[in-house]
PDB file of N, CA and C in Angstrom:
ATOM      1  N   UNK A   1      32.285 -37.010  -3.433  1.00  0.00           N
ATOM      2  CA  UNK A   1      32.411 -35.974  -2.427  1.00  0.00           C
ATOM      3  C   UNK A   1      32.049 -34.605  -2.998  1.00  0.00           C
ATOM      4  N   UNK A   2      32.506 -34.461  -4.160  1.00  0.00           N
ATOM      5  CA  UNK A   2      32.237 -33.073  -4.681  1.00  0.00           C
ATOM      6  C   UNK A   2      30.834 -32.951  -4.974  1.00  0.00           C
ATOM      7  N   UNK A   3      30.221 -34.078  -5.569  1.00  0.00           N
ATOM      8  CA  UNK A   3      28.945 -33.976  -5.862  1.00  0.00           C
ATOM      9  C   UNK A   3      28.183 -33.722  -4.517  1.00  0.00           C
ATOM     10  N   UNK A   4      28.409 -33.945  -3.218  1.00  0.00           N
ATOM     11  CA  UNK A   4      27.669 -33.881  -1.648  1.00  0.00           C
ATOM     12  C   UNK A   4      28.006 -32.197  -1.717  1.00  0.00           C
ATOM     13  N   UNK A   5      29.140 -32.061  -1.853  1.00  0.00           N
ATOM     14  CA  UNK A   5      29.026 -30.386  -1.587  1.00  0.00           C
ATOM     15  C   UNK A   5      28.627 -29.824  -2.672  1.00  0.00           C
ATOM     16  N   UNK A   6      28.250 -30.138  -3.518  1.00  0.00           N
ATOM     17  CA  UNK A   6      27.699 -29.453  -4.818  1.00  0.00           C
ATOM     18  C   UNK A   6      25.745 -29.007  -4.017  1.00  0.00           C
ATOM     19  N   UNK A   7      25.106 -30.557  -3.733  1.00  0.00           N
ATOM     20  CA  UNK A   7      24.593 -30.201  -3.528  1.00  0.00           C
ATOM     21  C   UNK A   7      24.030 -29.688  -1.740  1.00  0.00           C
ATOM     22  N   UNK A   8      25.161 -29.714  -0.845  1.00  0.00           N
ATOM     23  CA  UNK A   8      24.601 -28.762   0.276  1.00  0.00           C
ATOM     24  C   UNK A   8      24.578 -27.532   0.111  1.00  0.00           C
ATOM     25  N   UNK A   9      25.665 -27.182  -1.282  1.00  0.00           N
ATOM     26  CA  UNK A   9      25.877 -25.622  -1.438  1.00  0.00           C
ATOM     27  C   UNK A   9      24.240 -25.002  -2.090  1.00  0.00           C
ATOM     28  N   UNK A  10      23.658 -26.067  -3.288  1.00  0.00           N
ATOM     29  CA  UNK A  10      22.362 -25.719  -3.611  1.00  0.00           C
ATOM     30  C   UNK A  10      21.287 -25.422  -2.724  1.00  0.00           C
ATOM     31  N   UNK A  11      21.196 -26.585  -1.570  1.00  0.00           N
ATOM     32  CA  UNK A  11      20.188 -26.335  -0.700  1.00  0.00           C
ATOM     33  C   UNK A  11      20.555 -25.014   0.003  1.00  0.00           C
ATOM     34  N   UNK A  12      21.964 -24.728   0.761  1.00  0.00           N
ATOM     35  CA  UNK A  12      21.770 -23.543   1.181  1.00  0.00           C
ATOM     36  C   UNK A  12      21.391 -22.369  -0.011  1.00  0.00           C
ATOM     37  N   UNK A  13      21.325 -22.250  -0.321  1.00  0.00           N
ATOM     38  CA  UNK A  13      21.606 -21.348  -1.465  1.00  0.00           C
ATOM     39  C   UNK A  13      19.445 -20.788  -1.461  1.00  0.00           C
ATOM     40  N   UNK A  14      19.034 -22.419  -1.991  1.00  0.00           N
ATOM     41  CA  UNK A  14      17.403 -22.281  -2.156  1.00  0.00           C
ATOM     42  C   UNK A  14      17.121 -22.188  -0.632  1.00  0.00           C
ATOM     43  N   UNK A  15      17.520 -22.706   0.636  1.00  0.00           N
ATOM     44  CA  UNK A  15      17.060 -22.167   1.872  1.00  0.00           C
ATOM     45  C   UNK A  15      17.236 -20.607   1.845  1.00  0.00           C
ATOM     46  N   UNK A  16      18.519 -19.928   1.704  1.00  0.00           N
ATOM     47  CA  UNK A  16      18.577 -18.575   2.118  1.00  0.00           C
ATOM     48  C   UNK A  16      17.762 -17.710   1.263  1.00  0.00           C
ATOM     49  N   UNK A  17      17.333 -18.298   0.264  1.00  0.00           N
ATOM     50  CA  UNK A  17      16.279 -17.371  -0.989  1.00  0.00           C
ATOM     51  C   UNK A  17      15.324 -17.892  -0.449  1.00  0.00           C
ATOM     52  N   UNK A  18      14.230 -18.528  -0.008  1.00  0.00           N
ATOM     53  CA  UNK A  18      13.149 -18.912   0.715  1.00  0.00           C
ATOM     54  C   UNK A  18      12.644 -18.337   1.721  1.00  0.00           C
ATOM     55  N   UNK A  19      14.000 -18.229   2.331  1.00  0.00           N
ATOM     56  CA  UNK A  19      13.995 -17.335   3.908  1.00  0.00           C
ATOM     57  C   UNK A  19      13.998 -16.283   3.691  1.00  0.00           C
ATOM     58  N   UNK A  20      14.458 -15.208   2.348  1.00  0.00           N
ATOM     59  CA  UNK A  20      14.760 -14.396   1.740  1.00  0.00           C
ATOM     60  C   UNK A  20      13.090 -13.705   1.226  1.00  0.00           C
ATOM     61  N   UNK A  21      12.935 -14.009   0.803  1.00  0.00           N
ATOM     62  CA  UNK A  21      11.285 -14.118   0.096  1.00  0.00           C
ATOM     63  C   UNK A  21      10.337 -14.257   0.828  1.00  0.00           C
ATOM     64  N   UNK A  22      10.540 -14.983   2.033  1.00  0.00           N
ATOM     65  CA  UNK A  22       9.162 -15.103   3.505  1.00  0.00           C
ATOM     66  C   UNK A  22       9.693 -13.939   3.985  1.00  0.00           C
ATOM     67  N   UNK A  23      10.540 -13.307   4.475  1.00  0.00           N
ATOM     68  CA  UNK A  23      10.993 -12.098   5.129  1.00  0.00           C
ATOM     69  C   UNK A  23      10.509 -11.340   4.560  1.00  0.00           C
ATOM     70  N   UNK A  24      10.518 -11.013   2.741  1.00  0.00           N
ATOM     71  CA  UNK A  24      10.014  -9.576   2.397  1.00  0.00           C
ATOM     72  C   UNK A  24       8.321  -9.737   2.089  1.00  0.00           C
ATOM     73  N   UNK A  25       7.619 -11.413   1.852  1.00  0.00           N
ATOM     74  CA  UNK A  25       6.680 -11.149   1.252  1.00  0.00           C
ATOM     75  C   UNK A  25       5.780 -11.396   2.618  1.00  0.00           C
ATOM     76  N   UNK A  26       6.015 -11.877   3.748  1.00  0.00           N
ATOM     77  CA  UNK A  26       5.148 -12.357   4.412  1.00  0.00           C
ATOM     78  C   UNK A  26       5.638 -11.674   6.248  1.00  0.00           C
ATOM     79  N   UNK A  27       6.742 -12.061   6.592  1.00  0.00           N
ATOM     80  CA  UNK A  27       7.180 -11.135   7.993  1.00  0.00           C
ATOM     81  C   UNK A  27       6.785  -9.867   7.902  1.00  0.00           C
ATOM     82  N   UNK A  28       7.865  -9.288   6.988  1.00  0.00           N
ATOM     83  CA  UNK A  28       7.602  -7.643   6.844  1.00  0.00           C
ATOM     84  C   UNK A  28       6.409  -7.250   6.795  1.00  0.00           C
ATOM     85  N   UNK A  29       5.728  -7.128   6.097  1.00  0.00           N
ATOM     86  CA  UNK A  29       4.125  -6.449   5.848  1.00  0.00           C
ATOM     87  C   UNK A  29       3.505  -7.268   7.311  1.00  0.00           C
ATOM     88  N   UNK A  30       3.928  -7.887   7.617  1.00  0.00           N
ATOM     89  CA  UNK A  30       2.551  -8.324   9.266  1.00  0.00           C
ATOM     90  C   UNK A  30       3.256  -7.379   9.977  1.00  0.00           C
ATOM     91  N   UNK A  31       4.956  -6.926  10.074  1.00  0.00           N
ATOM     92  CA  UNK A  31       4.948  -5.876  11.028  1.00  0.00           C
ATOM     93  C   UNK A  31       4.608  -4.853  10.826  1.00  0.00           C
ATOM     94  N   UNK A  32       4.068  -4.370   9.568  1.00  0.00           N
ATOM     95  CA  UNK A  32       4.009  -2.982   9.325  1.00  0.00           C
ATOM     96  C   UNK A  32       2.220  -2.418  10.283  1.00  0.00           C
ATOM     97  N   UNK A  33       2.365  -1.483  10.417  1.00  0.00           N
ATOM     98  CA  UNK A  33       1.481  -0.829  11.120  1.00  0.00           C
ATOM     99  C   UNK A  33       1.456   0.728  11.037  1.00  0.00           C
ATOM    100  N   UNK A  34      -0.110   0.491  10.219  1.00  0.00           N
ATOM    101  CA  UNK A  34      -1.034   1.691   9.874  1.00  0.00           C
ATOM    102  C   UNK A  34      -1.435   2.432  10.551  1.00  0.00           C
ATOM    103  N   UNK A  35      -1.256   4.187  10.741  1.00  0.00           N
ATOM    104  CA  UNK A  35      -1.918   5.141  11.149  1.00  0.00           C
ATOM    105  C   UNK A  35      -2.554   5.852  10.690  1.00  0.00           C
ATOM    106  N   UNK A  36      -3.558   6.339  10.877  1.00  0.00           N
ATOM    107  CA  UNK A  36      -4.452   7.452  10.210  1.00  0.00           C
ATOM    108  C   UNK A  36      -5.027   8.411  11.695  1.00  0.00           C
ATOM    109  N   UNK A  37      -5.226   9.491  11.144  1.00  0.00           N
ATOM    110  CA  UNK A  37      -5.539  10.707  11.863  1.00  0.00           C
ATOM    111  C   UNK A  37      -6.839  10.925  11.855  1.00  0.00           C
ATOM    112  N   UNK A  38      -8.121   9.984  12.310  1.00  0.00           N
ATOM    113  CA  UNK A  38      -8.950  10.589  11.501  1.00  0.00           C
ATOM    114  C   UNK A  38      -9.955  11.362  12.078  1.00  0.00           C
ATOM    115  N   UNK A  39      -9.555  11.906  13.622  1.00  0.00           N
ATOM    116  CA  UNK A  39     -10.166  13.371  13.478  1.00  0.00           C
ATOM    117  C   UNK A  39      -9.799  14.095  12.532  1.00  0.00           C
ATOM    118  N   UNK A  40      -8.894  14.391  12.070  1.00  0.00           N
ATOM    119  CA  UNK A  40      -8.231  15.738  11.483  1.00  0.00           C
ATOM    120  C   UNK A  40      -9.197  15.483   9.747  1.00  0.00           C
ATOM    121  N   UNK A  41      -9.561  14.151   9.728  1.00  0.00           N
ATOM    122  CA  UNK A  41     -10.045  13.755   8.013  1.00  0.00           C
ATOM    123  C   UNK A  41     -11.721  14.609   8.382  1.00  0.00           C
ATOM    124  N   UNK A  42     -12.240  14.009   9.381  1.00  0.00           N
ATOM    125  CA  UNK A  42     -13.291  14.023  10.130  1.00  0.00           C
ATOM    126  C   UNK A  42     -13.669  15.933  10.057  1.00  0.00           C
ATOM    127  N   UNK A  43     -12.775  16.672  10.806  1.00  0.00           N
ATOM    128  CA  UNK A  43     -12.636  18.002  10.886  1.00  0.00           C
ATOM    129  C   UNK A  43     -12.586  18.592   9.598  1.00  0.00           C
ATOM    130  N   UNK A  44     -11.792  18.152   8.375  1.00  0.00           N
ATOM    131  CA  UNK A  44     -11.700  19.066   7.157  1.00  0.00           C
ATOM    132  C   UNK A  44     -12.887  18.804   6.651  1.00  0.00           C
ATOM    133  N   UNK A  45     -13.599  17.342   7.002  1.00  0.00           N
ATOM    134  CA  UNK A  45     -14.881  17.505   6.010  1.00  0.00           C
ATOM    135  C   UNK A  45     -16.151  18.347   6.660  1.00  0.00           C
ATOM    136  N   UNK A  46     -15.811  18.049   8.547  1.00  0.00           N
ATOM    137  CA  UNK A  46     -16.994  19.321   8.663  1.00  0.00           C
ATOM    138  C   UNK A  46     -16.454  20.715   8.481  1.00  0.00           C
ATOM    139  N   UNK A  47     -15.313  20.884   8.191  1.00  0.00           N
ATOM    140  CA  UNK A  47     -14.981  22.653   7.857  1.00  0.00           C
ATOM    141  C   UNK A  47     -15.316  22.726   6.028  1.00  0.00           C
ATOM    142  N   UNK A  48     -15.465  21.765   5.483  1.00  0.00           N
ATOM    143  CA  UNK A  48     -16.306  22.051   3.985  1.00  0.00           C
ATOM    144  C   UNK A  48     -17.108  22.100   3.896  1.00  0.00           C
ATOM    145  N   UNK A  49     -18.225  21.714   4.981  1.00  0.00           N
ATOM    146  CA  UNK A  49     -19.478  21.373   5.141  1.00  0.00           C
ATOM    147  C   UNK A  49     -19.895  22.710   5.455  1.00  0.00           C
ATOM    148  N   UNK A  50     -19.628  23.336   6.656  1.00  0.00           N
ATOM    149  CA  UNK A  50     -20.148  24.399   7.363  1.00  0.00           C
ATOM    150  C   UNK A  50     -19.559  25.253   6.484  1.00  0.00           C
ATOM    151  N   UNK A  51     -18.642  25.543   5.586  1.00  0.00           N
ATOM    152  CA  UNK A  51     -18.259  26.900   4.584  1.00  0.00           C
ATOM    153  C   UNK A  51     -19.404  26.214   4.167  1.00  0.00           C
ATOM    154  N   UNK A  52     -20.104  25.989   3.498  1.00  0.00           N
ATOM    155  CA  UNK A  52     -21.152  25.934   1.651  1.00  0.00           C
ATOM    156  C   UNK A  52     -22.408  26.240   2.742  1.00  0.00           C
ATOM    157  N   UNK A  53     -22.923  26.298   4.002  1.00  0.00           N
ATOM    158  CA  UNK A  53     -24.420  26.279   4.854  1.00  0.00           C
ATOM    159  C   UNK A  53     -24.060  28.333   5.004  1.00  0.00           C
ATOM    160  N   UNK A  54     -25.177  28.503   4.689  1.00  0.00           N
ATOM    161  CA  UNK A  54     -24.848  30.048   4.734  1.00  0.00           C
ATOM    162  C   UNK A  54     -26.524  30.103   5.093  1.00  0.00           C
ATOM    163  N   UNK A  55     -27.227  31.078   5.867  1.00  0.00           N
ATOM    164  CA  UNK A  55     -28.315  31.569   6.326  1.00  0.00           C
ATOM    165  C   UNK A  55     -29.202  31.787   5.048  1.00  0.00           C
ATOM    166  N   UNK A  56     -28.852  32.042   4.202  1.00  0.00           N
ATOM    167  CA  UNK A  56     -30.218  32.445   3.281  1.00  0.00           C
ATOM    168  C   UNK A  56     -30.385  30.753   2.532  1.00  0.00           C
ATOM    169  N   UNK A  57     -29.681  29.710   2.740  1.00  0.00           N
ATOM    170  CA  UNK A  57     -29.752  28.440   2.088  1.00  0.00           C
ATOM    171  C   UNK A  57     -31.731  28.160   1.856  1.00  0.00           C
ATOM    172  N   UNK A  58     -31.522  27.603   1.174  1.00  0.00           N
ATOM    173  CA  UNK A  58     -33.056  26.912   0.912  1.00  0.00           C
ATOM    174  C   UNK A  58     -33.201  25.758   1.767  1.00  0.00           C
ATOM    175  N   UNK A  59     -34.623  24.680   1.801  1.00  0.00           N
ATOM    176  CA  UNK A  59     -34.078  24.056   2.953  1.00  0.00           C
ATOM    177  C   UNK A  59     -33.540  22.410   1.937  1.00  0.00           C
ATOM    178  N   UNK A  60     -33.702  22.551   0.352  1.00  0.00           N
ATOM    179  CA  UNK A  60     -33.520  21.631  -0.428  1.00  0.00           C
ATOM    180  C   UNK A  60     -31.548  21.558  -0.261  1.00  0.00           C
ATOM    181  N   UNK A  61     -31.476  22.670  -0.086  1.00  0.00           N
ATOM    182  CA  UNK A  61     -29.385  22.838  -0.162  1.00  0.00           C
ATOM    183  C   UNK A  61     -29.176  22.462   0.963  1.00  0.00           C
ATOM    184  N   UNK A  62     -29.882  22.370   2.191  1.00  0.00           N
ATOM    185  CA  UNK A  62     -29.346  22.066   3.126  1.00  0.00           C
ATOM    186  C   UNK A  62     -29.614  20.788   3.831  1.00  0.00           C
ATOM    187  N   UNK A  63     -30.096  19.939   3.001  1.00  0.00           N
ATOM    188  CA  UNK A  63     -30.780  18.682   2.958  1.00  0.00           C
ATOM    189  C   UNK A  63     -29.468  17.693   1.597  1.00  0.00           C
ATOM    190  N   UNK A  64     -29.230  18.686   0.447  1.00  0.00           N
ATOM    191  CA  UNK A  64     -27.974  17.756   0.074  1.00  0.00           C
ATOM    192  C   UNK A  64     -26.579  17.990   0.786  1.00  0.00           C
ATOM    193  N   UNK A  65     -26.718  18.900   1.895  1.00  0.00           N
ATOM    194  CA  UNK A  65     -25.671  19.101   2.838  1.00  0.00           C
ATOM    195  C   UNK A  65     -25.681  17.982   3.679  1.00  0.00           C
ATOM    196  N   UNK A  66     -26.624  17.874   4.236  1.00  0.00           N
ATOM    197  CA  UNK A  66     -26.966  17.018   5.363  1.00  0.00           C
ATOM    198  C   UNK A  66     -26.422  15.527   4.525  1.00  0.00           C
ATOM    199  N   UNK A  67     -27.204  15.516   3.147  1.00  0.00           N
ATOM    200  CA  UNK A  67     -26.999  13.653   2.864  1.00  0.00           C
ATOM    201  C   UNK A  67     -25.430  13.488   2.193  1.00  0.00           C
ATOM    202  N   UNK A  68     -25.040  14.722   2.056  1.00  0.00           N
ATOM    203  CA  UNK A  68     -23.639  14.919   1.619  1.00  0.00           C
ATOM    204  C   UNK A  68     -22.682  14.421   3.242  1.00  0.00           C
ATOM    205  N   UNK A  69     -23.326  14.857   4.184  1.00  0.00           N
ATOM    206  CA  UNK A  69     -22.414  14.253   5.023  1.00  0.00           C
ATOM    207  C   UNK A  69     -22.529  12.960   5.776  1.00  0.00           C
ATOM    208  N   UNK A  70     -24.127  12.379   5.270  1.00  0.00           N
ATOM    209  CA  UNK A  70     -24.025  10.941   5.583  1.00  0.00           C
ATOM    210  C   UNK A  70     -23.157  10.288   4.647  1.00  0.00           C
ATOM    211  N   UNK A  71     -23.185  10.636   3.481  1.00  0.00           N
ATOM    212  CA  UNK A  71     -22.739   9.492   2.628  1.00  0.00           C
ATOM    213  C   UNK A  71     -21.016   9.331   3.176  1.00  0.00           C
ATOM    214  N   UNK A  72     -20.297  10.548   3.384  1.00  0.00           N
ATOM    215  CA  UNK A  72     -19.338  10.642   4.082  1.00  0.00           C
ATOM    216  C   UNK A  72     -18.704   9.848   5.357  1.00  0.00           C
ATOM    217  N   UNK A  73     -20.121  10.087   6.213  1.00  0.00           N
ATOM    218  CA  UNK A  73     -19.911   9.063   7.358  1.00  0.00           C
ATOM    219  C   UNK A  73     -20.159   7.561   7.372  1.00  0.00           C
ATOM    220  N   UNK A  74     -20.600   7.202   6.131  1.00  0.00           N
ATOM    221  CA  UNK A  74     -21.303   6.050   5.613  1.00  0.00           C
ATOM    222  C   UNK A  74     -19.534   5.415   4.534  1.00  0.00           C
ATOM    223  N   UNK A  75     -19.114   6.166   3.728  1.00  0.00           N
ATOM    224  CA  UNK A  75     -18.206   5.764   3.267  1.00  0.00           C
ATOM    225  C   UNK A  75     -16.766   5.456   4.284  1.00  0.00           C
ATOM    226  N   UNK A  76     -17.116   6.015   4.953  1.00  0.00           N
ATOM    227  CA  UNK A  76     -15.653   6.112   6.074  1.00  0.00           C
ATOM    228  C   UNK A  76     -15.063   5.015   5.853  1.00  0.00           C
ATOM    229  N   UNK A  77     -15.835   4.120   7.326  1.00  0.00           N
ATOM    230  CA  UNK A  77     -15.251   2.516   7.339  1.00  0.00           C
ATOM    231  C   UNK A  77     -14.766   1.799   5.978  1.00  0.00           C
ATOM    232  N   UNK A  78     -15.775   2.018   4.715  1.00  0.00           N
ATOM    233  CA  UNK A  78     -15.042   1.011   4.152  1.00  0.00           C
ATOM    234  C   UNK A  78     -13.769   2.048   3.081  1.00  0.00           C
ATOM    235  N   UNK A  79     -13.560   2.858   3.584  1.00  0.00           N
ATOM    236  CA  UNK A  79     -12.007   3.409   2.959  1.00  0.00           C
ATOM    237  C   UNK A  79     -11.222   3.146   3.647  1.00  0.00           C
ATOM    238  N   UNK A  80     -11.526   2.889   5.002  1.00  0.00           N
ATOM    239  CA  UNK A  80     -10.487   2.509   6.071  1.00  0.00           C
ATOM    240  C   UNK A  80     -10.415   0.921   5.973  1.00  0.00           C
ATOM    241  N   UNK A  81     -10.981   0.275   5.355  1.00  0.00           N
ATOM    242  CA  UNK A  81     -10.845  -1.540   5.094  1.00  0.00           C
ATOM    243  C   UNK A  81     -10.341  -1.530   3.923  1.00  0.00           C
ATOM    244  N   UNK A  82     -10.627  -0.926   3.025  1.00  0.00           N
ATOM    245  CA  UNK A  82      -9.733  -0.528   1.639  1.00  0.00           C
ATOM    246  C   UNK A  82      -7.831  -0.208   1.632  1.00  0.00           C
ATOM    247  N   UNK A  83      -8.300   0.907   3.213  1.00  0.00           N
ATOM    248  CA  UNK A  83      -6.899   0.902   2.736  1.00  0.00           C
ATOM    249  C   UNK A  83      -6.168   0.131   3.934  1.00  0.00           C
ATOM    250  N   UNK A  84      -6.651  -0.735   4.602  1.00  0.00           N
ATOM    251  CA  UNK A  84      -5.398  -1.653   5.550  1.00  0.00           C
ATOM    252  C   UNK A  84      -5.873  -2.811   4.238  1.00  0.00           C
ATOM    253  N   UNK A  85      -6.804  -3.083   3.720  1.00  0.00           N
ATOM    254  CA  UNK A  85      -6.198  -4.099   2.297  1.00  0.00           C
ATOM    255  C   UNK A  85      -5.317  -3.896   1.629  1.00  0.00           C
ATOM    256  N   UNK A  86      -5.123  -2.487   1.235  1.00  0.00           N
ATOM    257  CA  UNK A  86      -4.004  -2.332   0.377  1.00  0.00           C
ATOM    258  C   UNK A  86      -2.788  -2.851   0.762  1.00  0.00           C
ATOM    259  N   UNK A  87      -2.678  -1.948   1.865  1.00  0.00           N
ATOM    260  CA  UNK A  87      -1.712  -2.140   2.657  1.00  0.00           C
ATOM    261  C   UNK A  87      -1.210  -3.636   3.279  1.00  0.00           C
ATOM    262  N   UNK A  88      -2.005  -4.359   3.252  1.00  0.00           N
ATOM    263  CA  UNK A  88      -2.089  -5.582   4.416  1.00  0.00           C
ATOM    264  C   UNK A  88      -1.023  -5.355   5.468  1.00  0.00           C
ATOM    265  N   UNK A  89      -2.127  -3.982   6.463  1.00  0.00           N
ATOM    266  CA  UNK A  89      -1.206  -3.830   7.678  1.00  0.00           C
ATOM    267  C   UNK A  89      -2.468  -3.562   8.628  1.00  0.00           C
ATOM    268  N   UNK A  90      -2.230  -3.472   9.692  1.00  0.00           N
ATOM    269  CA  UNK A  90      -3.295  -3.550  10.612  1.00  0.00           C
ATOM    270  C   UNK A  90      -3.255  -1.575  10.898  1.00  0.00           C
ATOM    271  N   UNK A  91      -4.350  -1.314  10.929  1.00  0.00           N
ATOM    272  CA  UNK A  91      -4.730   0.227  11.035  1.00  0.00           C
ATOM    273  C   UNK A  91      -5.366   0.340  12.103  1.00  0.00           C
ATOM    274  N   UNK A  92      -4.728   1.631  12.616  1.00  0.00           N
ATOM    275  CA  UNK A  92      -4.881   2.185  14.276  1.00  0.00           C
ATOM    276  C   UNK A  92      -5.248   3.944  13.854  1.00  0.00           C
ATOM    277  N   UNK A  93      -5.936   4.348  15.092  1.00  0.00           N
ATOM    278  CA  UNK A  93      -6.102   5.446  14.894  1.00  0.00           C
ATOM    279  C   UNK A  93      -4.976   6.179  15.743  1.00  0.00           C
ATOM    280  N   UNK A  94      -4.351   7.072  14.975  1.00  0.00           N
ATOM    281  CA  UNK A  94      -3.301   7.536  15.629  1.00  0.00           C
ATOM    282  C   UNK A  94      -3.501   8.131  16.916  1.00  0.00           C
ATOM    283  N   UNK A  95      -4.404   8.516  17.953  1.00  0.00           N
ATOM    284  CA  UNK A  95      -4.330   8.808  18.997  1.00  0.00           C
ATOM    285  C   UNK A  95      -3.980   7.810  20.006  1.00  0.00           C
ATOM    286  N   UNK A  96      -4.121   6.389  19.239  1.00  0.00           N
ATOM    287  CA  UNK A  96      -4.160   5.314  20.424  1.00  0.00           C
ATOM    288  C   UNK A  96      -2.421   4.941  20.033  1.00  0.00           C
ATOM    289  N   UNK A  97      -1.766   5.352  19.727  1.00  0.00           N
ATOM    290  CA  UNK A  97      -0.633   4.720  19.577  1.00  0.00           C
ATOM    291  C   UNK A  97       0.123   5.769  20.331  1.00  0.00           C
ATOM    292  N   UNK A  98       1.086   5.032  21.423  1.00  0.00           N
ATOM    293  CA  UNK A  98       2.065   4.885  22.064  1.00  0.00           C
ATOM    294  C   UNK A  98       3.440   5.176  21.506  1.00  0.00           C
ATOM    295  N   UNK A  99       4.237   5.954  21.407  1.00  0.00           N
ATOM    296  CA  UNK A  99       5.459   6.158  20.936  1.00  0.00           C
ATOM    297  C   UNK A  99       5.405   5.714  19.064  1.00  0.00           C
ATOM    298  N   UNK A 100       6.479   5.536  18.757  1.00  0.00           N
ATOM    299  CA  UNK A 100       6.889   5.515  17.513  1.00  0.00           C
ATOM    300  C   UNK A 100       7.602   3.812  17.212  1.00  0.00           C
ATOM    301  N   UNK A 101       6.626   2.927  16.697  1.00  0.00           N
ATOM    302  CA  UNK A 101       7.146   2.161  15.634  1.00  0.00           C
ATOM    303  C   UNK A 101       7.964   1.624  14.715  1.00  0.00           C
ATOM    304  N   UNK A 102       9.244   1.074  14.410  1.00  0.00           N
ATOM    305  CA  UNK A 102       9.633   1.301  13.729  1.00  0.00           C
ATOM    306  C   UNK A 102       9.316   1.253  12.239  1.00  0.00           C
ATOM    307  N   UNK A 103       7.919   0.240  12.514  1.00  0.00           N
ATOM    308  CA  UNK A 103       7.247  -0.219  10.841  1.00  0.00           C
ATOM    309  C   UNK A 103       6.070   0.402  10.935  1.00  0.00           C
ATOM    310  N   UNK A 104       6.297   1.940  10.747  1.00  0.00           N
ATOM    311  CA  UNK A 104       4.782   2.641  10.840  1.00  0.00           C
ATOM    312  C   UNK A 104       4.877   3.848   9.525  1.00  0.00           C
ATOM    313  N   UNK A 105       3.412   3.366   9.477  1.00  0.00           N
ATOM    314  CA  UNK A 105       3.312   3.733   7.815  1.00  0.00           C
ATOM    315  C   UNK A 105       1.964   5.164   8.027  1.00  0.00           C
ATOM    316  N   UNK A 106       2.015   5.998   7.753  1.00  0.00           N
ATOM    317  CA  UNK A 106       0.871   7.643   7.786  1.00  0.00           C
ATOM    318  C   UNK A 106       0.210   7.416   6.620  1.00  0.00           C
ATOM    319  N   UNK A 107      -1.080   6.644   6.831  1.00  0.00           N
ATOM    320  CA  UNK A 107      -2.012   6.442   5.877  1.00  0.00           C
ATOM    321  C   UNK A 107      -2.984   7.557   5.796  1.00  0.00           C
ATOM    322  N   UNK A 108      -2.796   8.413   6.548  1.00  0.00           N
ATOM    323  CA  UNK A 108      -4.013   9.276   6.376  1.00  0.00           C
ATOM    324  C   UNK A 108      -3.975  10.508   5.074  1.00  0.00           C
ATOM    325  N   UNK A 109      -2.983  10.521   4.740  1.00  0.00           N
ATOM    326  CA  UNK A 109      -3.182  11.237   3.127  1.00  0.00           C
ATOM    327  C   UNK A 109      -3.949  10.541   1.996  1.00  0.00           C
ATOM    328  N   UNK A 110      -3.593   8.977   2.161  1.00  0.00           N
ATOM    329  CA  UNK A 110      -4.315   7.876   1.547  1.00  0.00           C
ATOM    330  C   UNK A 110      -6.258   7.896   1.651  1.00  0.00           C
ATOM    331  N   UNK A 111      -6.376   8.124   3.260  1.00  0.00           N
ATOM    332  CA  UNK A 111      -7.142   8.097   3.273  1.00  0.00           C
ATOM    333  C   UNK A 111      -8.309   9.582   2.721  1.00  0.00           C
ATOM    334  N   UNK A 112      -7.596  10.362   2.977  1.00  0.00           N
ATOM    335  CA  UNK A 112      -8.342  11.619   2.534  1.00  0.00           C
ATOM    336  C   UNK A 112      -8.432  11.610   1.021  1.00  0.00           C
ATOM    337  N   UNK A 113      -7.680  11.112   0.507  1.00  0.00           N
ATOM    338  CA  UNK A 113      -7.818  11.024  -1.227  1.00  0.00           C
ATOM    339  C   UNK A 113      -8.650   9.977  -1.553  1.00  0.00           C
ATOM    340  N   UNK A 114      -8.821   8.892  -0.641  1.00  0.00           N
ATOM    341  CA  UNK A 114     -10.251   7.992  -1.299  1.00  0.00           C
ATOM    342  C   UNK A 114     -11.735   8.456  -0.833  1.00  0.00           C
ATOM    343  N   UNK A 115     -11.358   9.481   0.172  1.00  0.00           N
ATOM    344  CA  UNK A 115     -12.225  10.845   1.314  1.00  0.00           C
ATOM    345  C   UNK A 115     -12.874  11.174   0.236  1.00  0.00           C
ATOM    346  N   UNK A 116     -11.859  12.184  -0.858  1.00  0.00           N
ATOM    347  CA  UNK A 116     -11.914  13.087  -1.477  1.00  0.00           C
ATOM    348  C   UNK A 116     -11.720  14.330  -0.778  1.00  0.00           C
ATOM    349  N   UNK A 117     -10.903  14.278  -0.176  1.00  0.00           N
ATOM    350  CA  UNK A 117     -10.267  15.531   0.249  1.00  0.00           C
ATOM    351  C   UNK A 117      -8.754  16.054  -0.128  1.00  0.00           C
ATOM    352  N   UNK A 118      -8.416  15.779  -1.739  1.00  0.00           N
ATOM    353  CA  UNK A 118      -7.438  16.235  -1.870  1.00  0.00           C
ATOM    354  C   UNK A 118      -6.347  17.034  -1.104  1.00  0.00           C
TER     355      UNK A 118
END
């Protein structure tokens, strides 16, 4: 008899650590949900852009302006797949979200630092 409750006490024990461990490694992070701002990422890089374009520019400076801001618009997406990888959370642009979350995470500092917009 003791040995039967010896081991139902084990199984509960490895069930509630199982259940324990799917909750933090696998539930949690699917609820979490990513925001980013990214007009506002979008806006600081054309307000760096348009400070350095000044009227007397050559048209060579204003041509690594120009490819300075493709590469920008070209890097976007994959900083934004970078960082819901990190994260493994699904990323929304914060205008489309509806009230407040309780598993919501402000990626957009994240994102401006892989931006390079300190």
């Amino acid at each position: 008899m003791n040995a039967h409750l010896t081991c139902i006490a084990a199984s509960l024990a490895c069930s509630a650590g199982l259940l324990a461990a799917y909750d933090t490694l696998v539930a949690r992070p699917a609820r979490t949900i990513g925001v980013v701002d990214t007009l506002a990422v979008f806006r600081a890089e054309e307000e760096r852009l348009a400070a350095l374009m000044t009227s007397e520019m050559s048209s060579q400076q204003r041509e690594r302006i120009s490819a300075d801001a493709q590469r920008f618009a070209s890097a976007f997406p994959a900083a934004l797949e970078q960082i819901a990888a990190h994260c493994r959370c699904v990323v929304i642009e914060r205008t489309a979200l509806i009230g407040t979350p309780p598993h919501l995470v402000d990626l957009t500092p994240e994102l401006r630092k892989r931006m390079g917009q300190q």
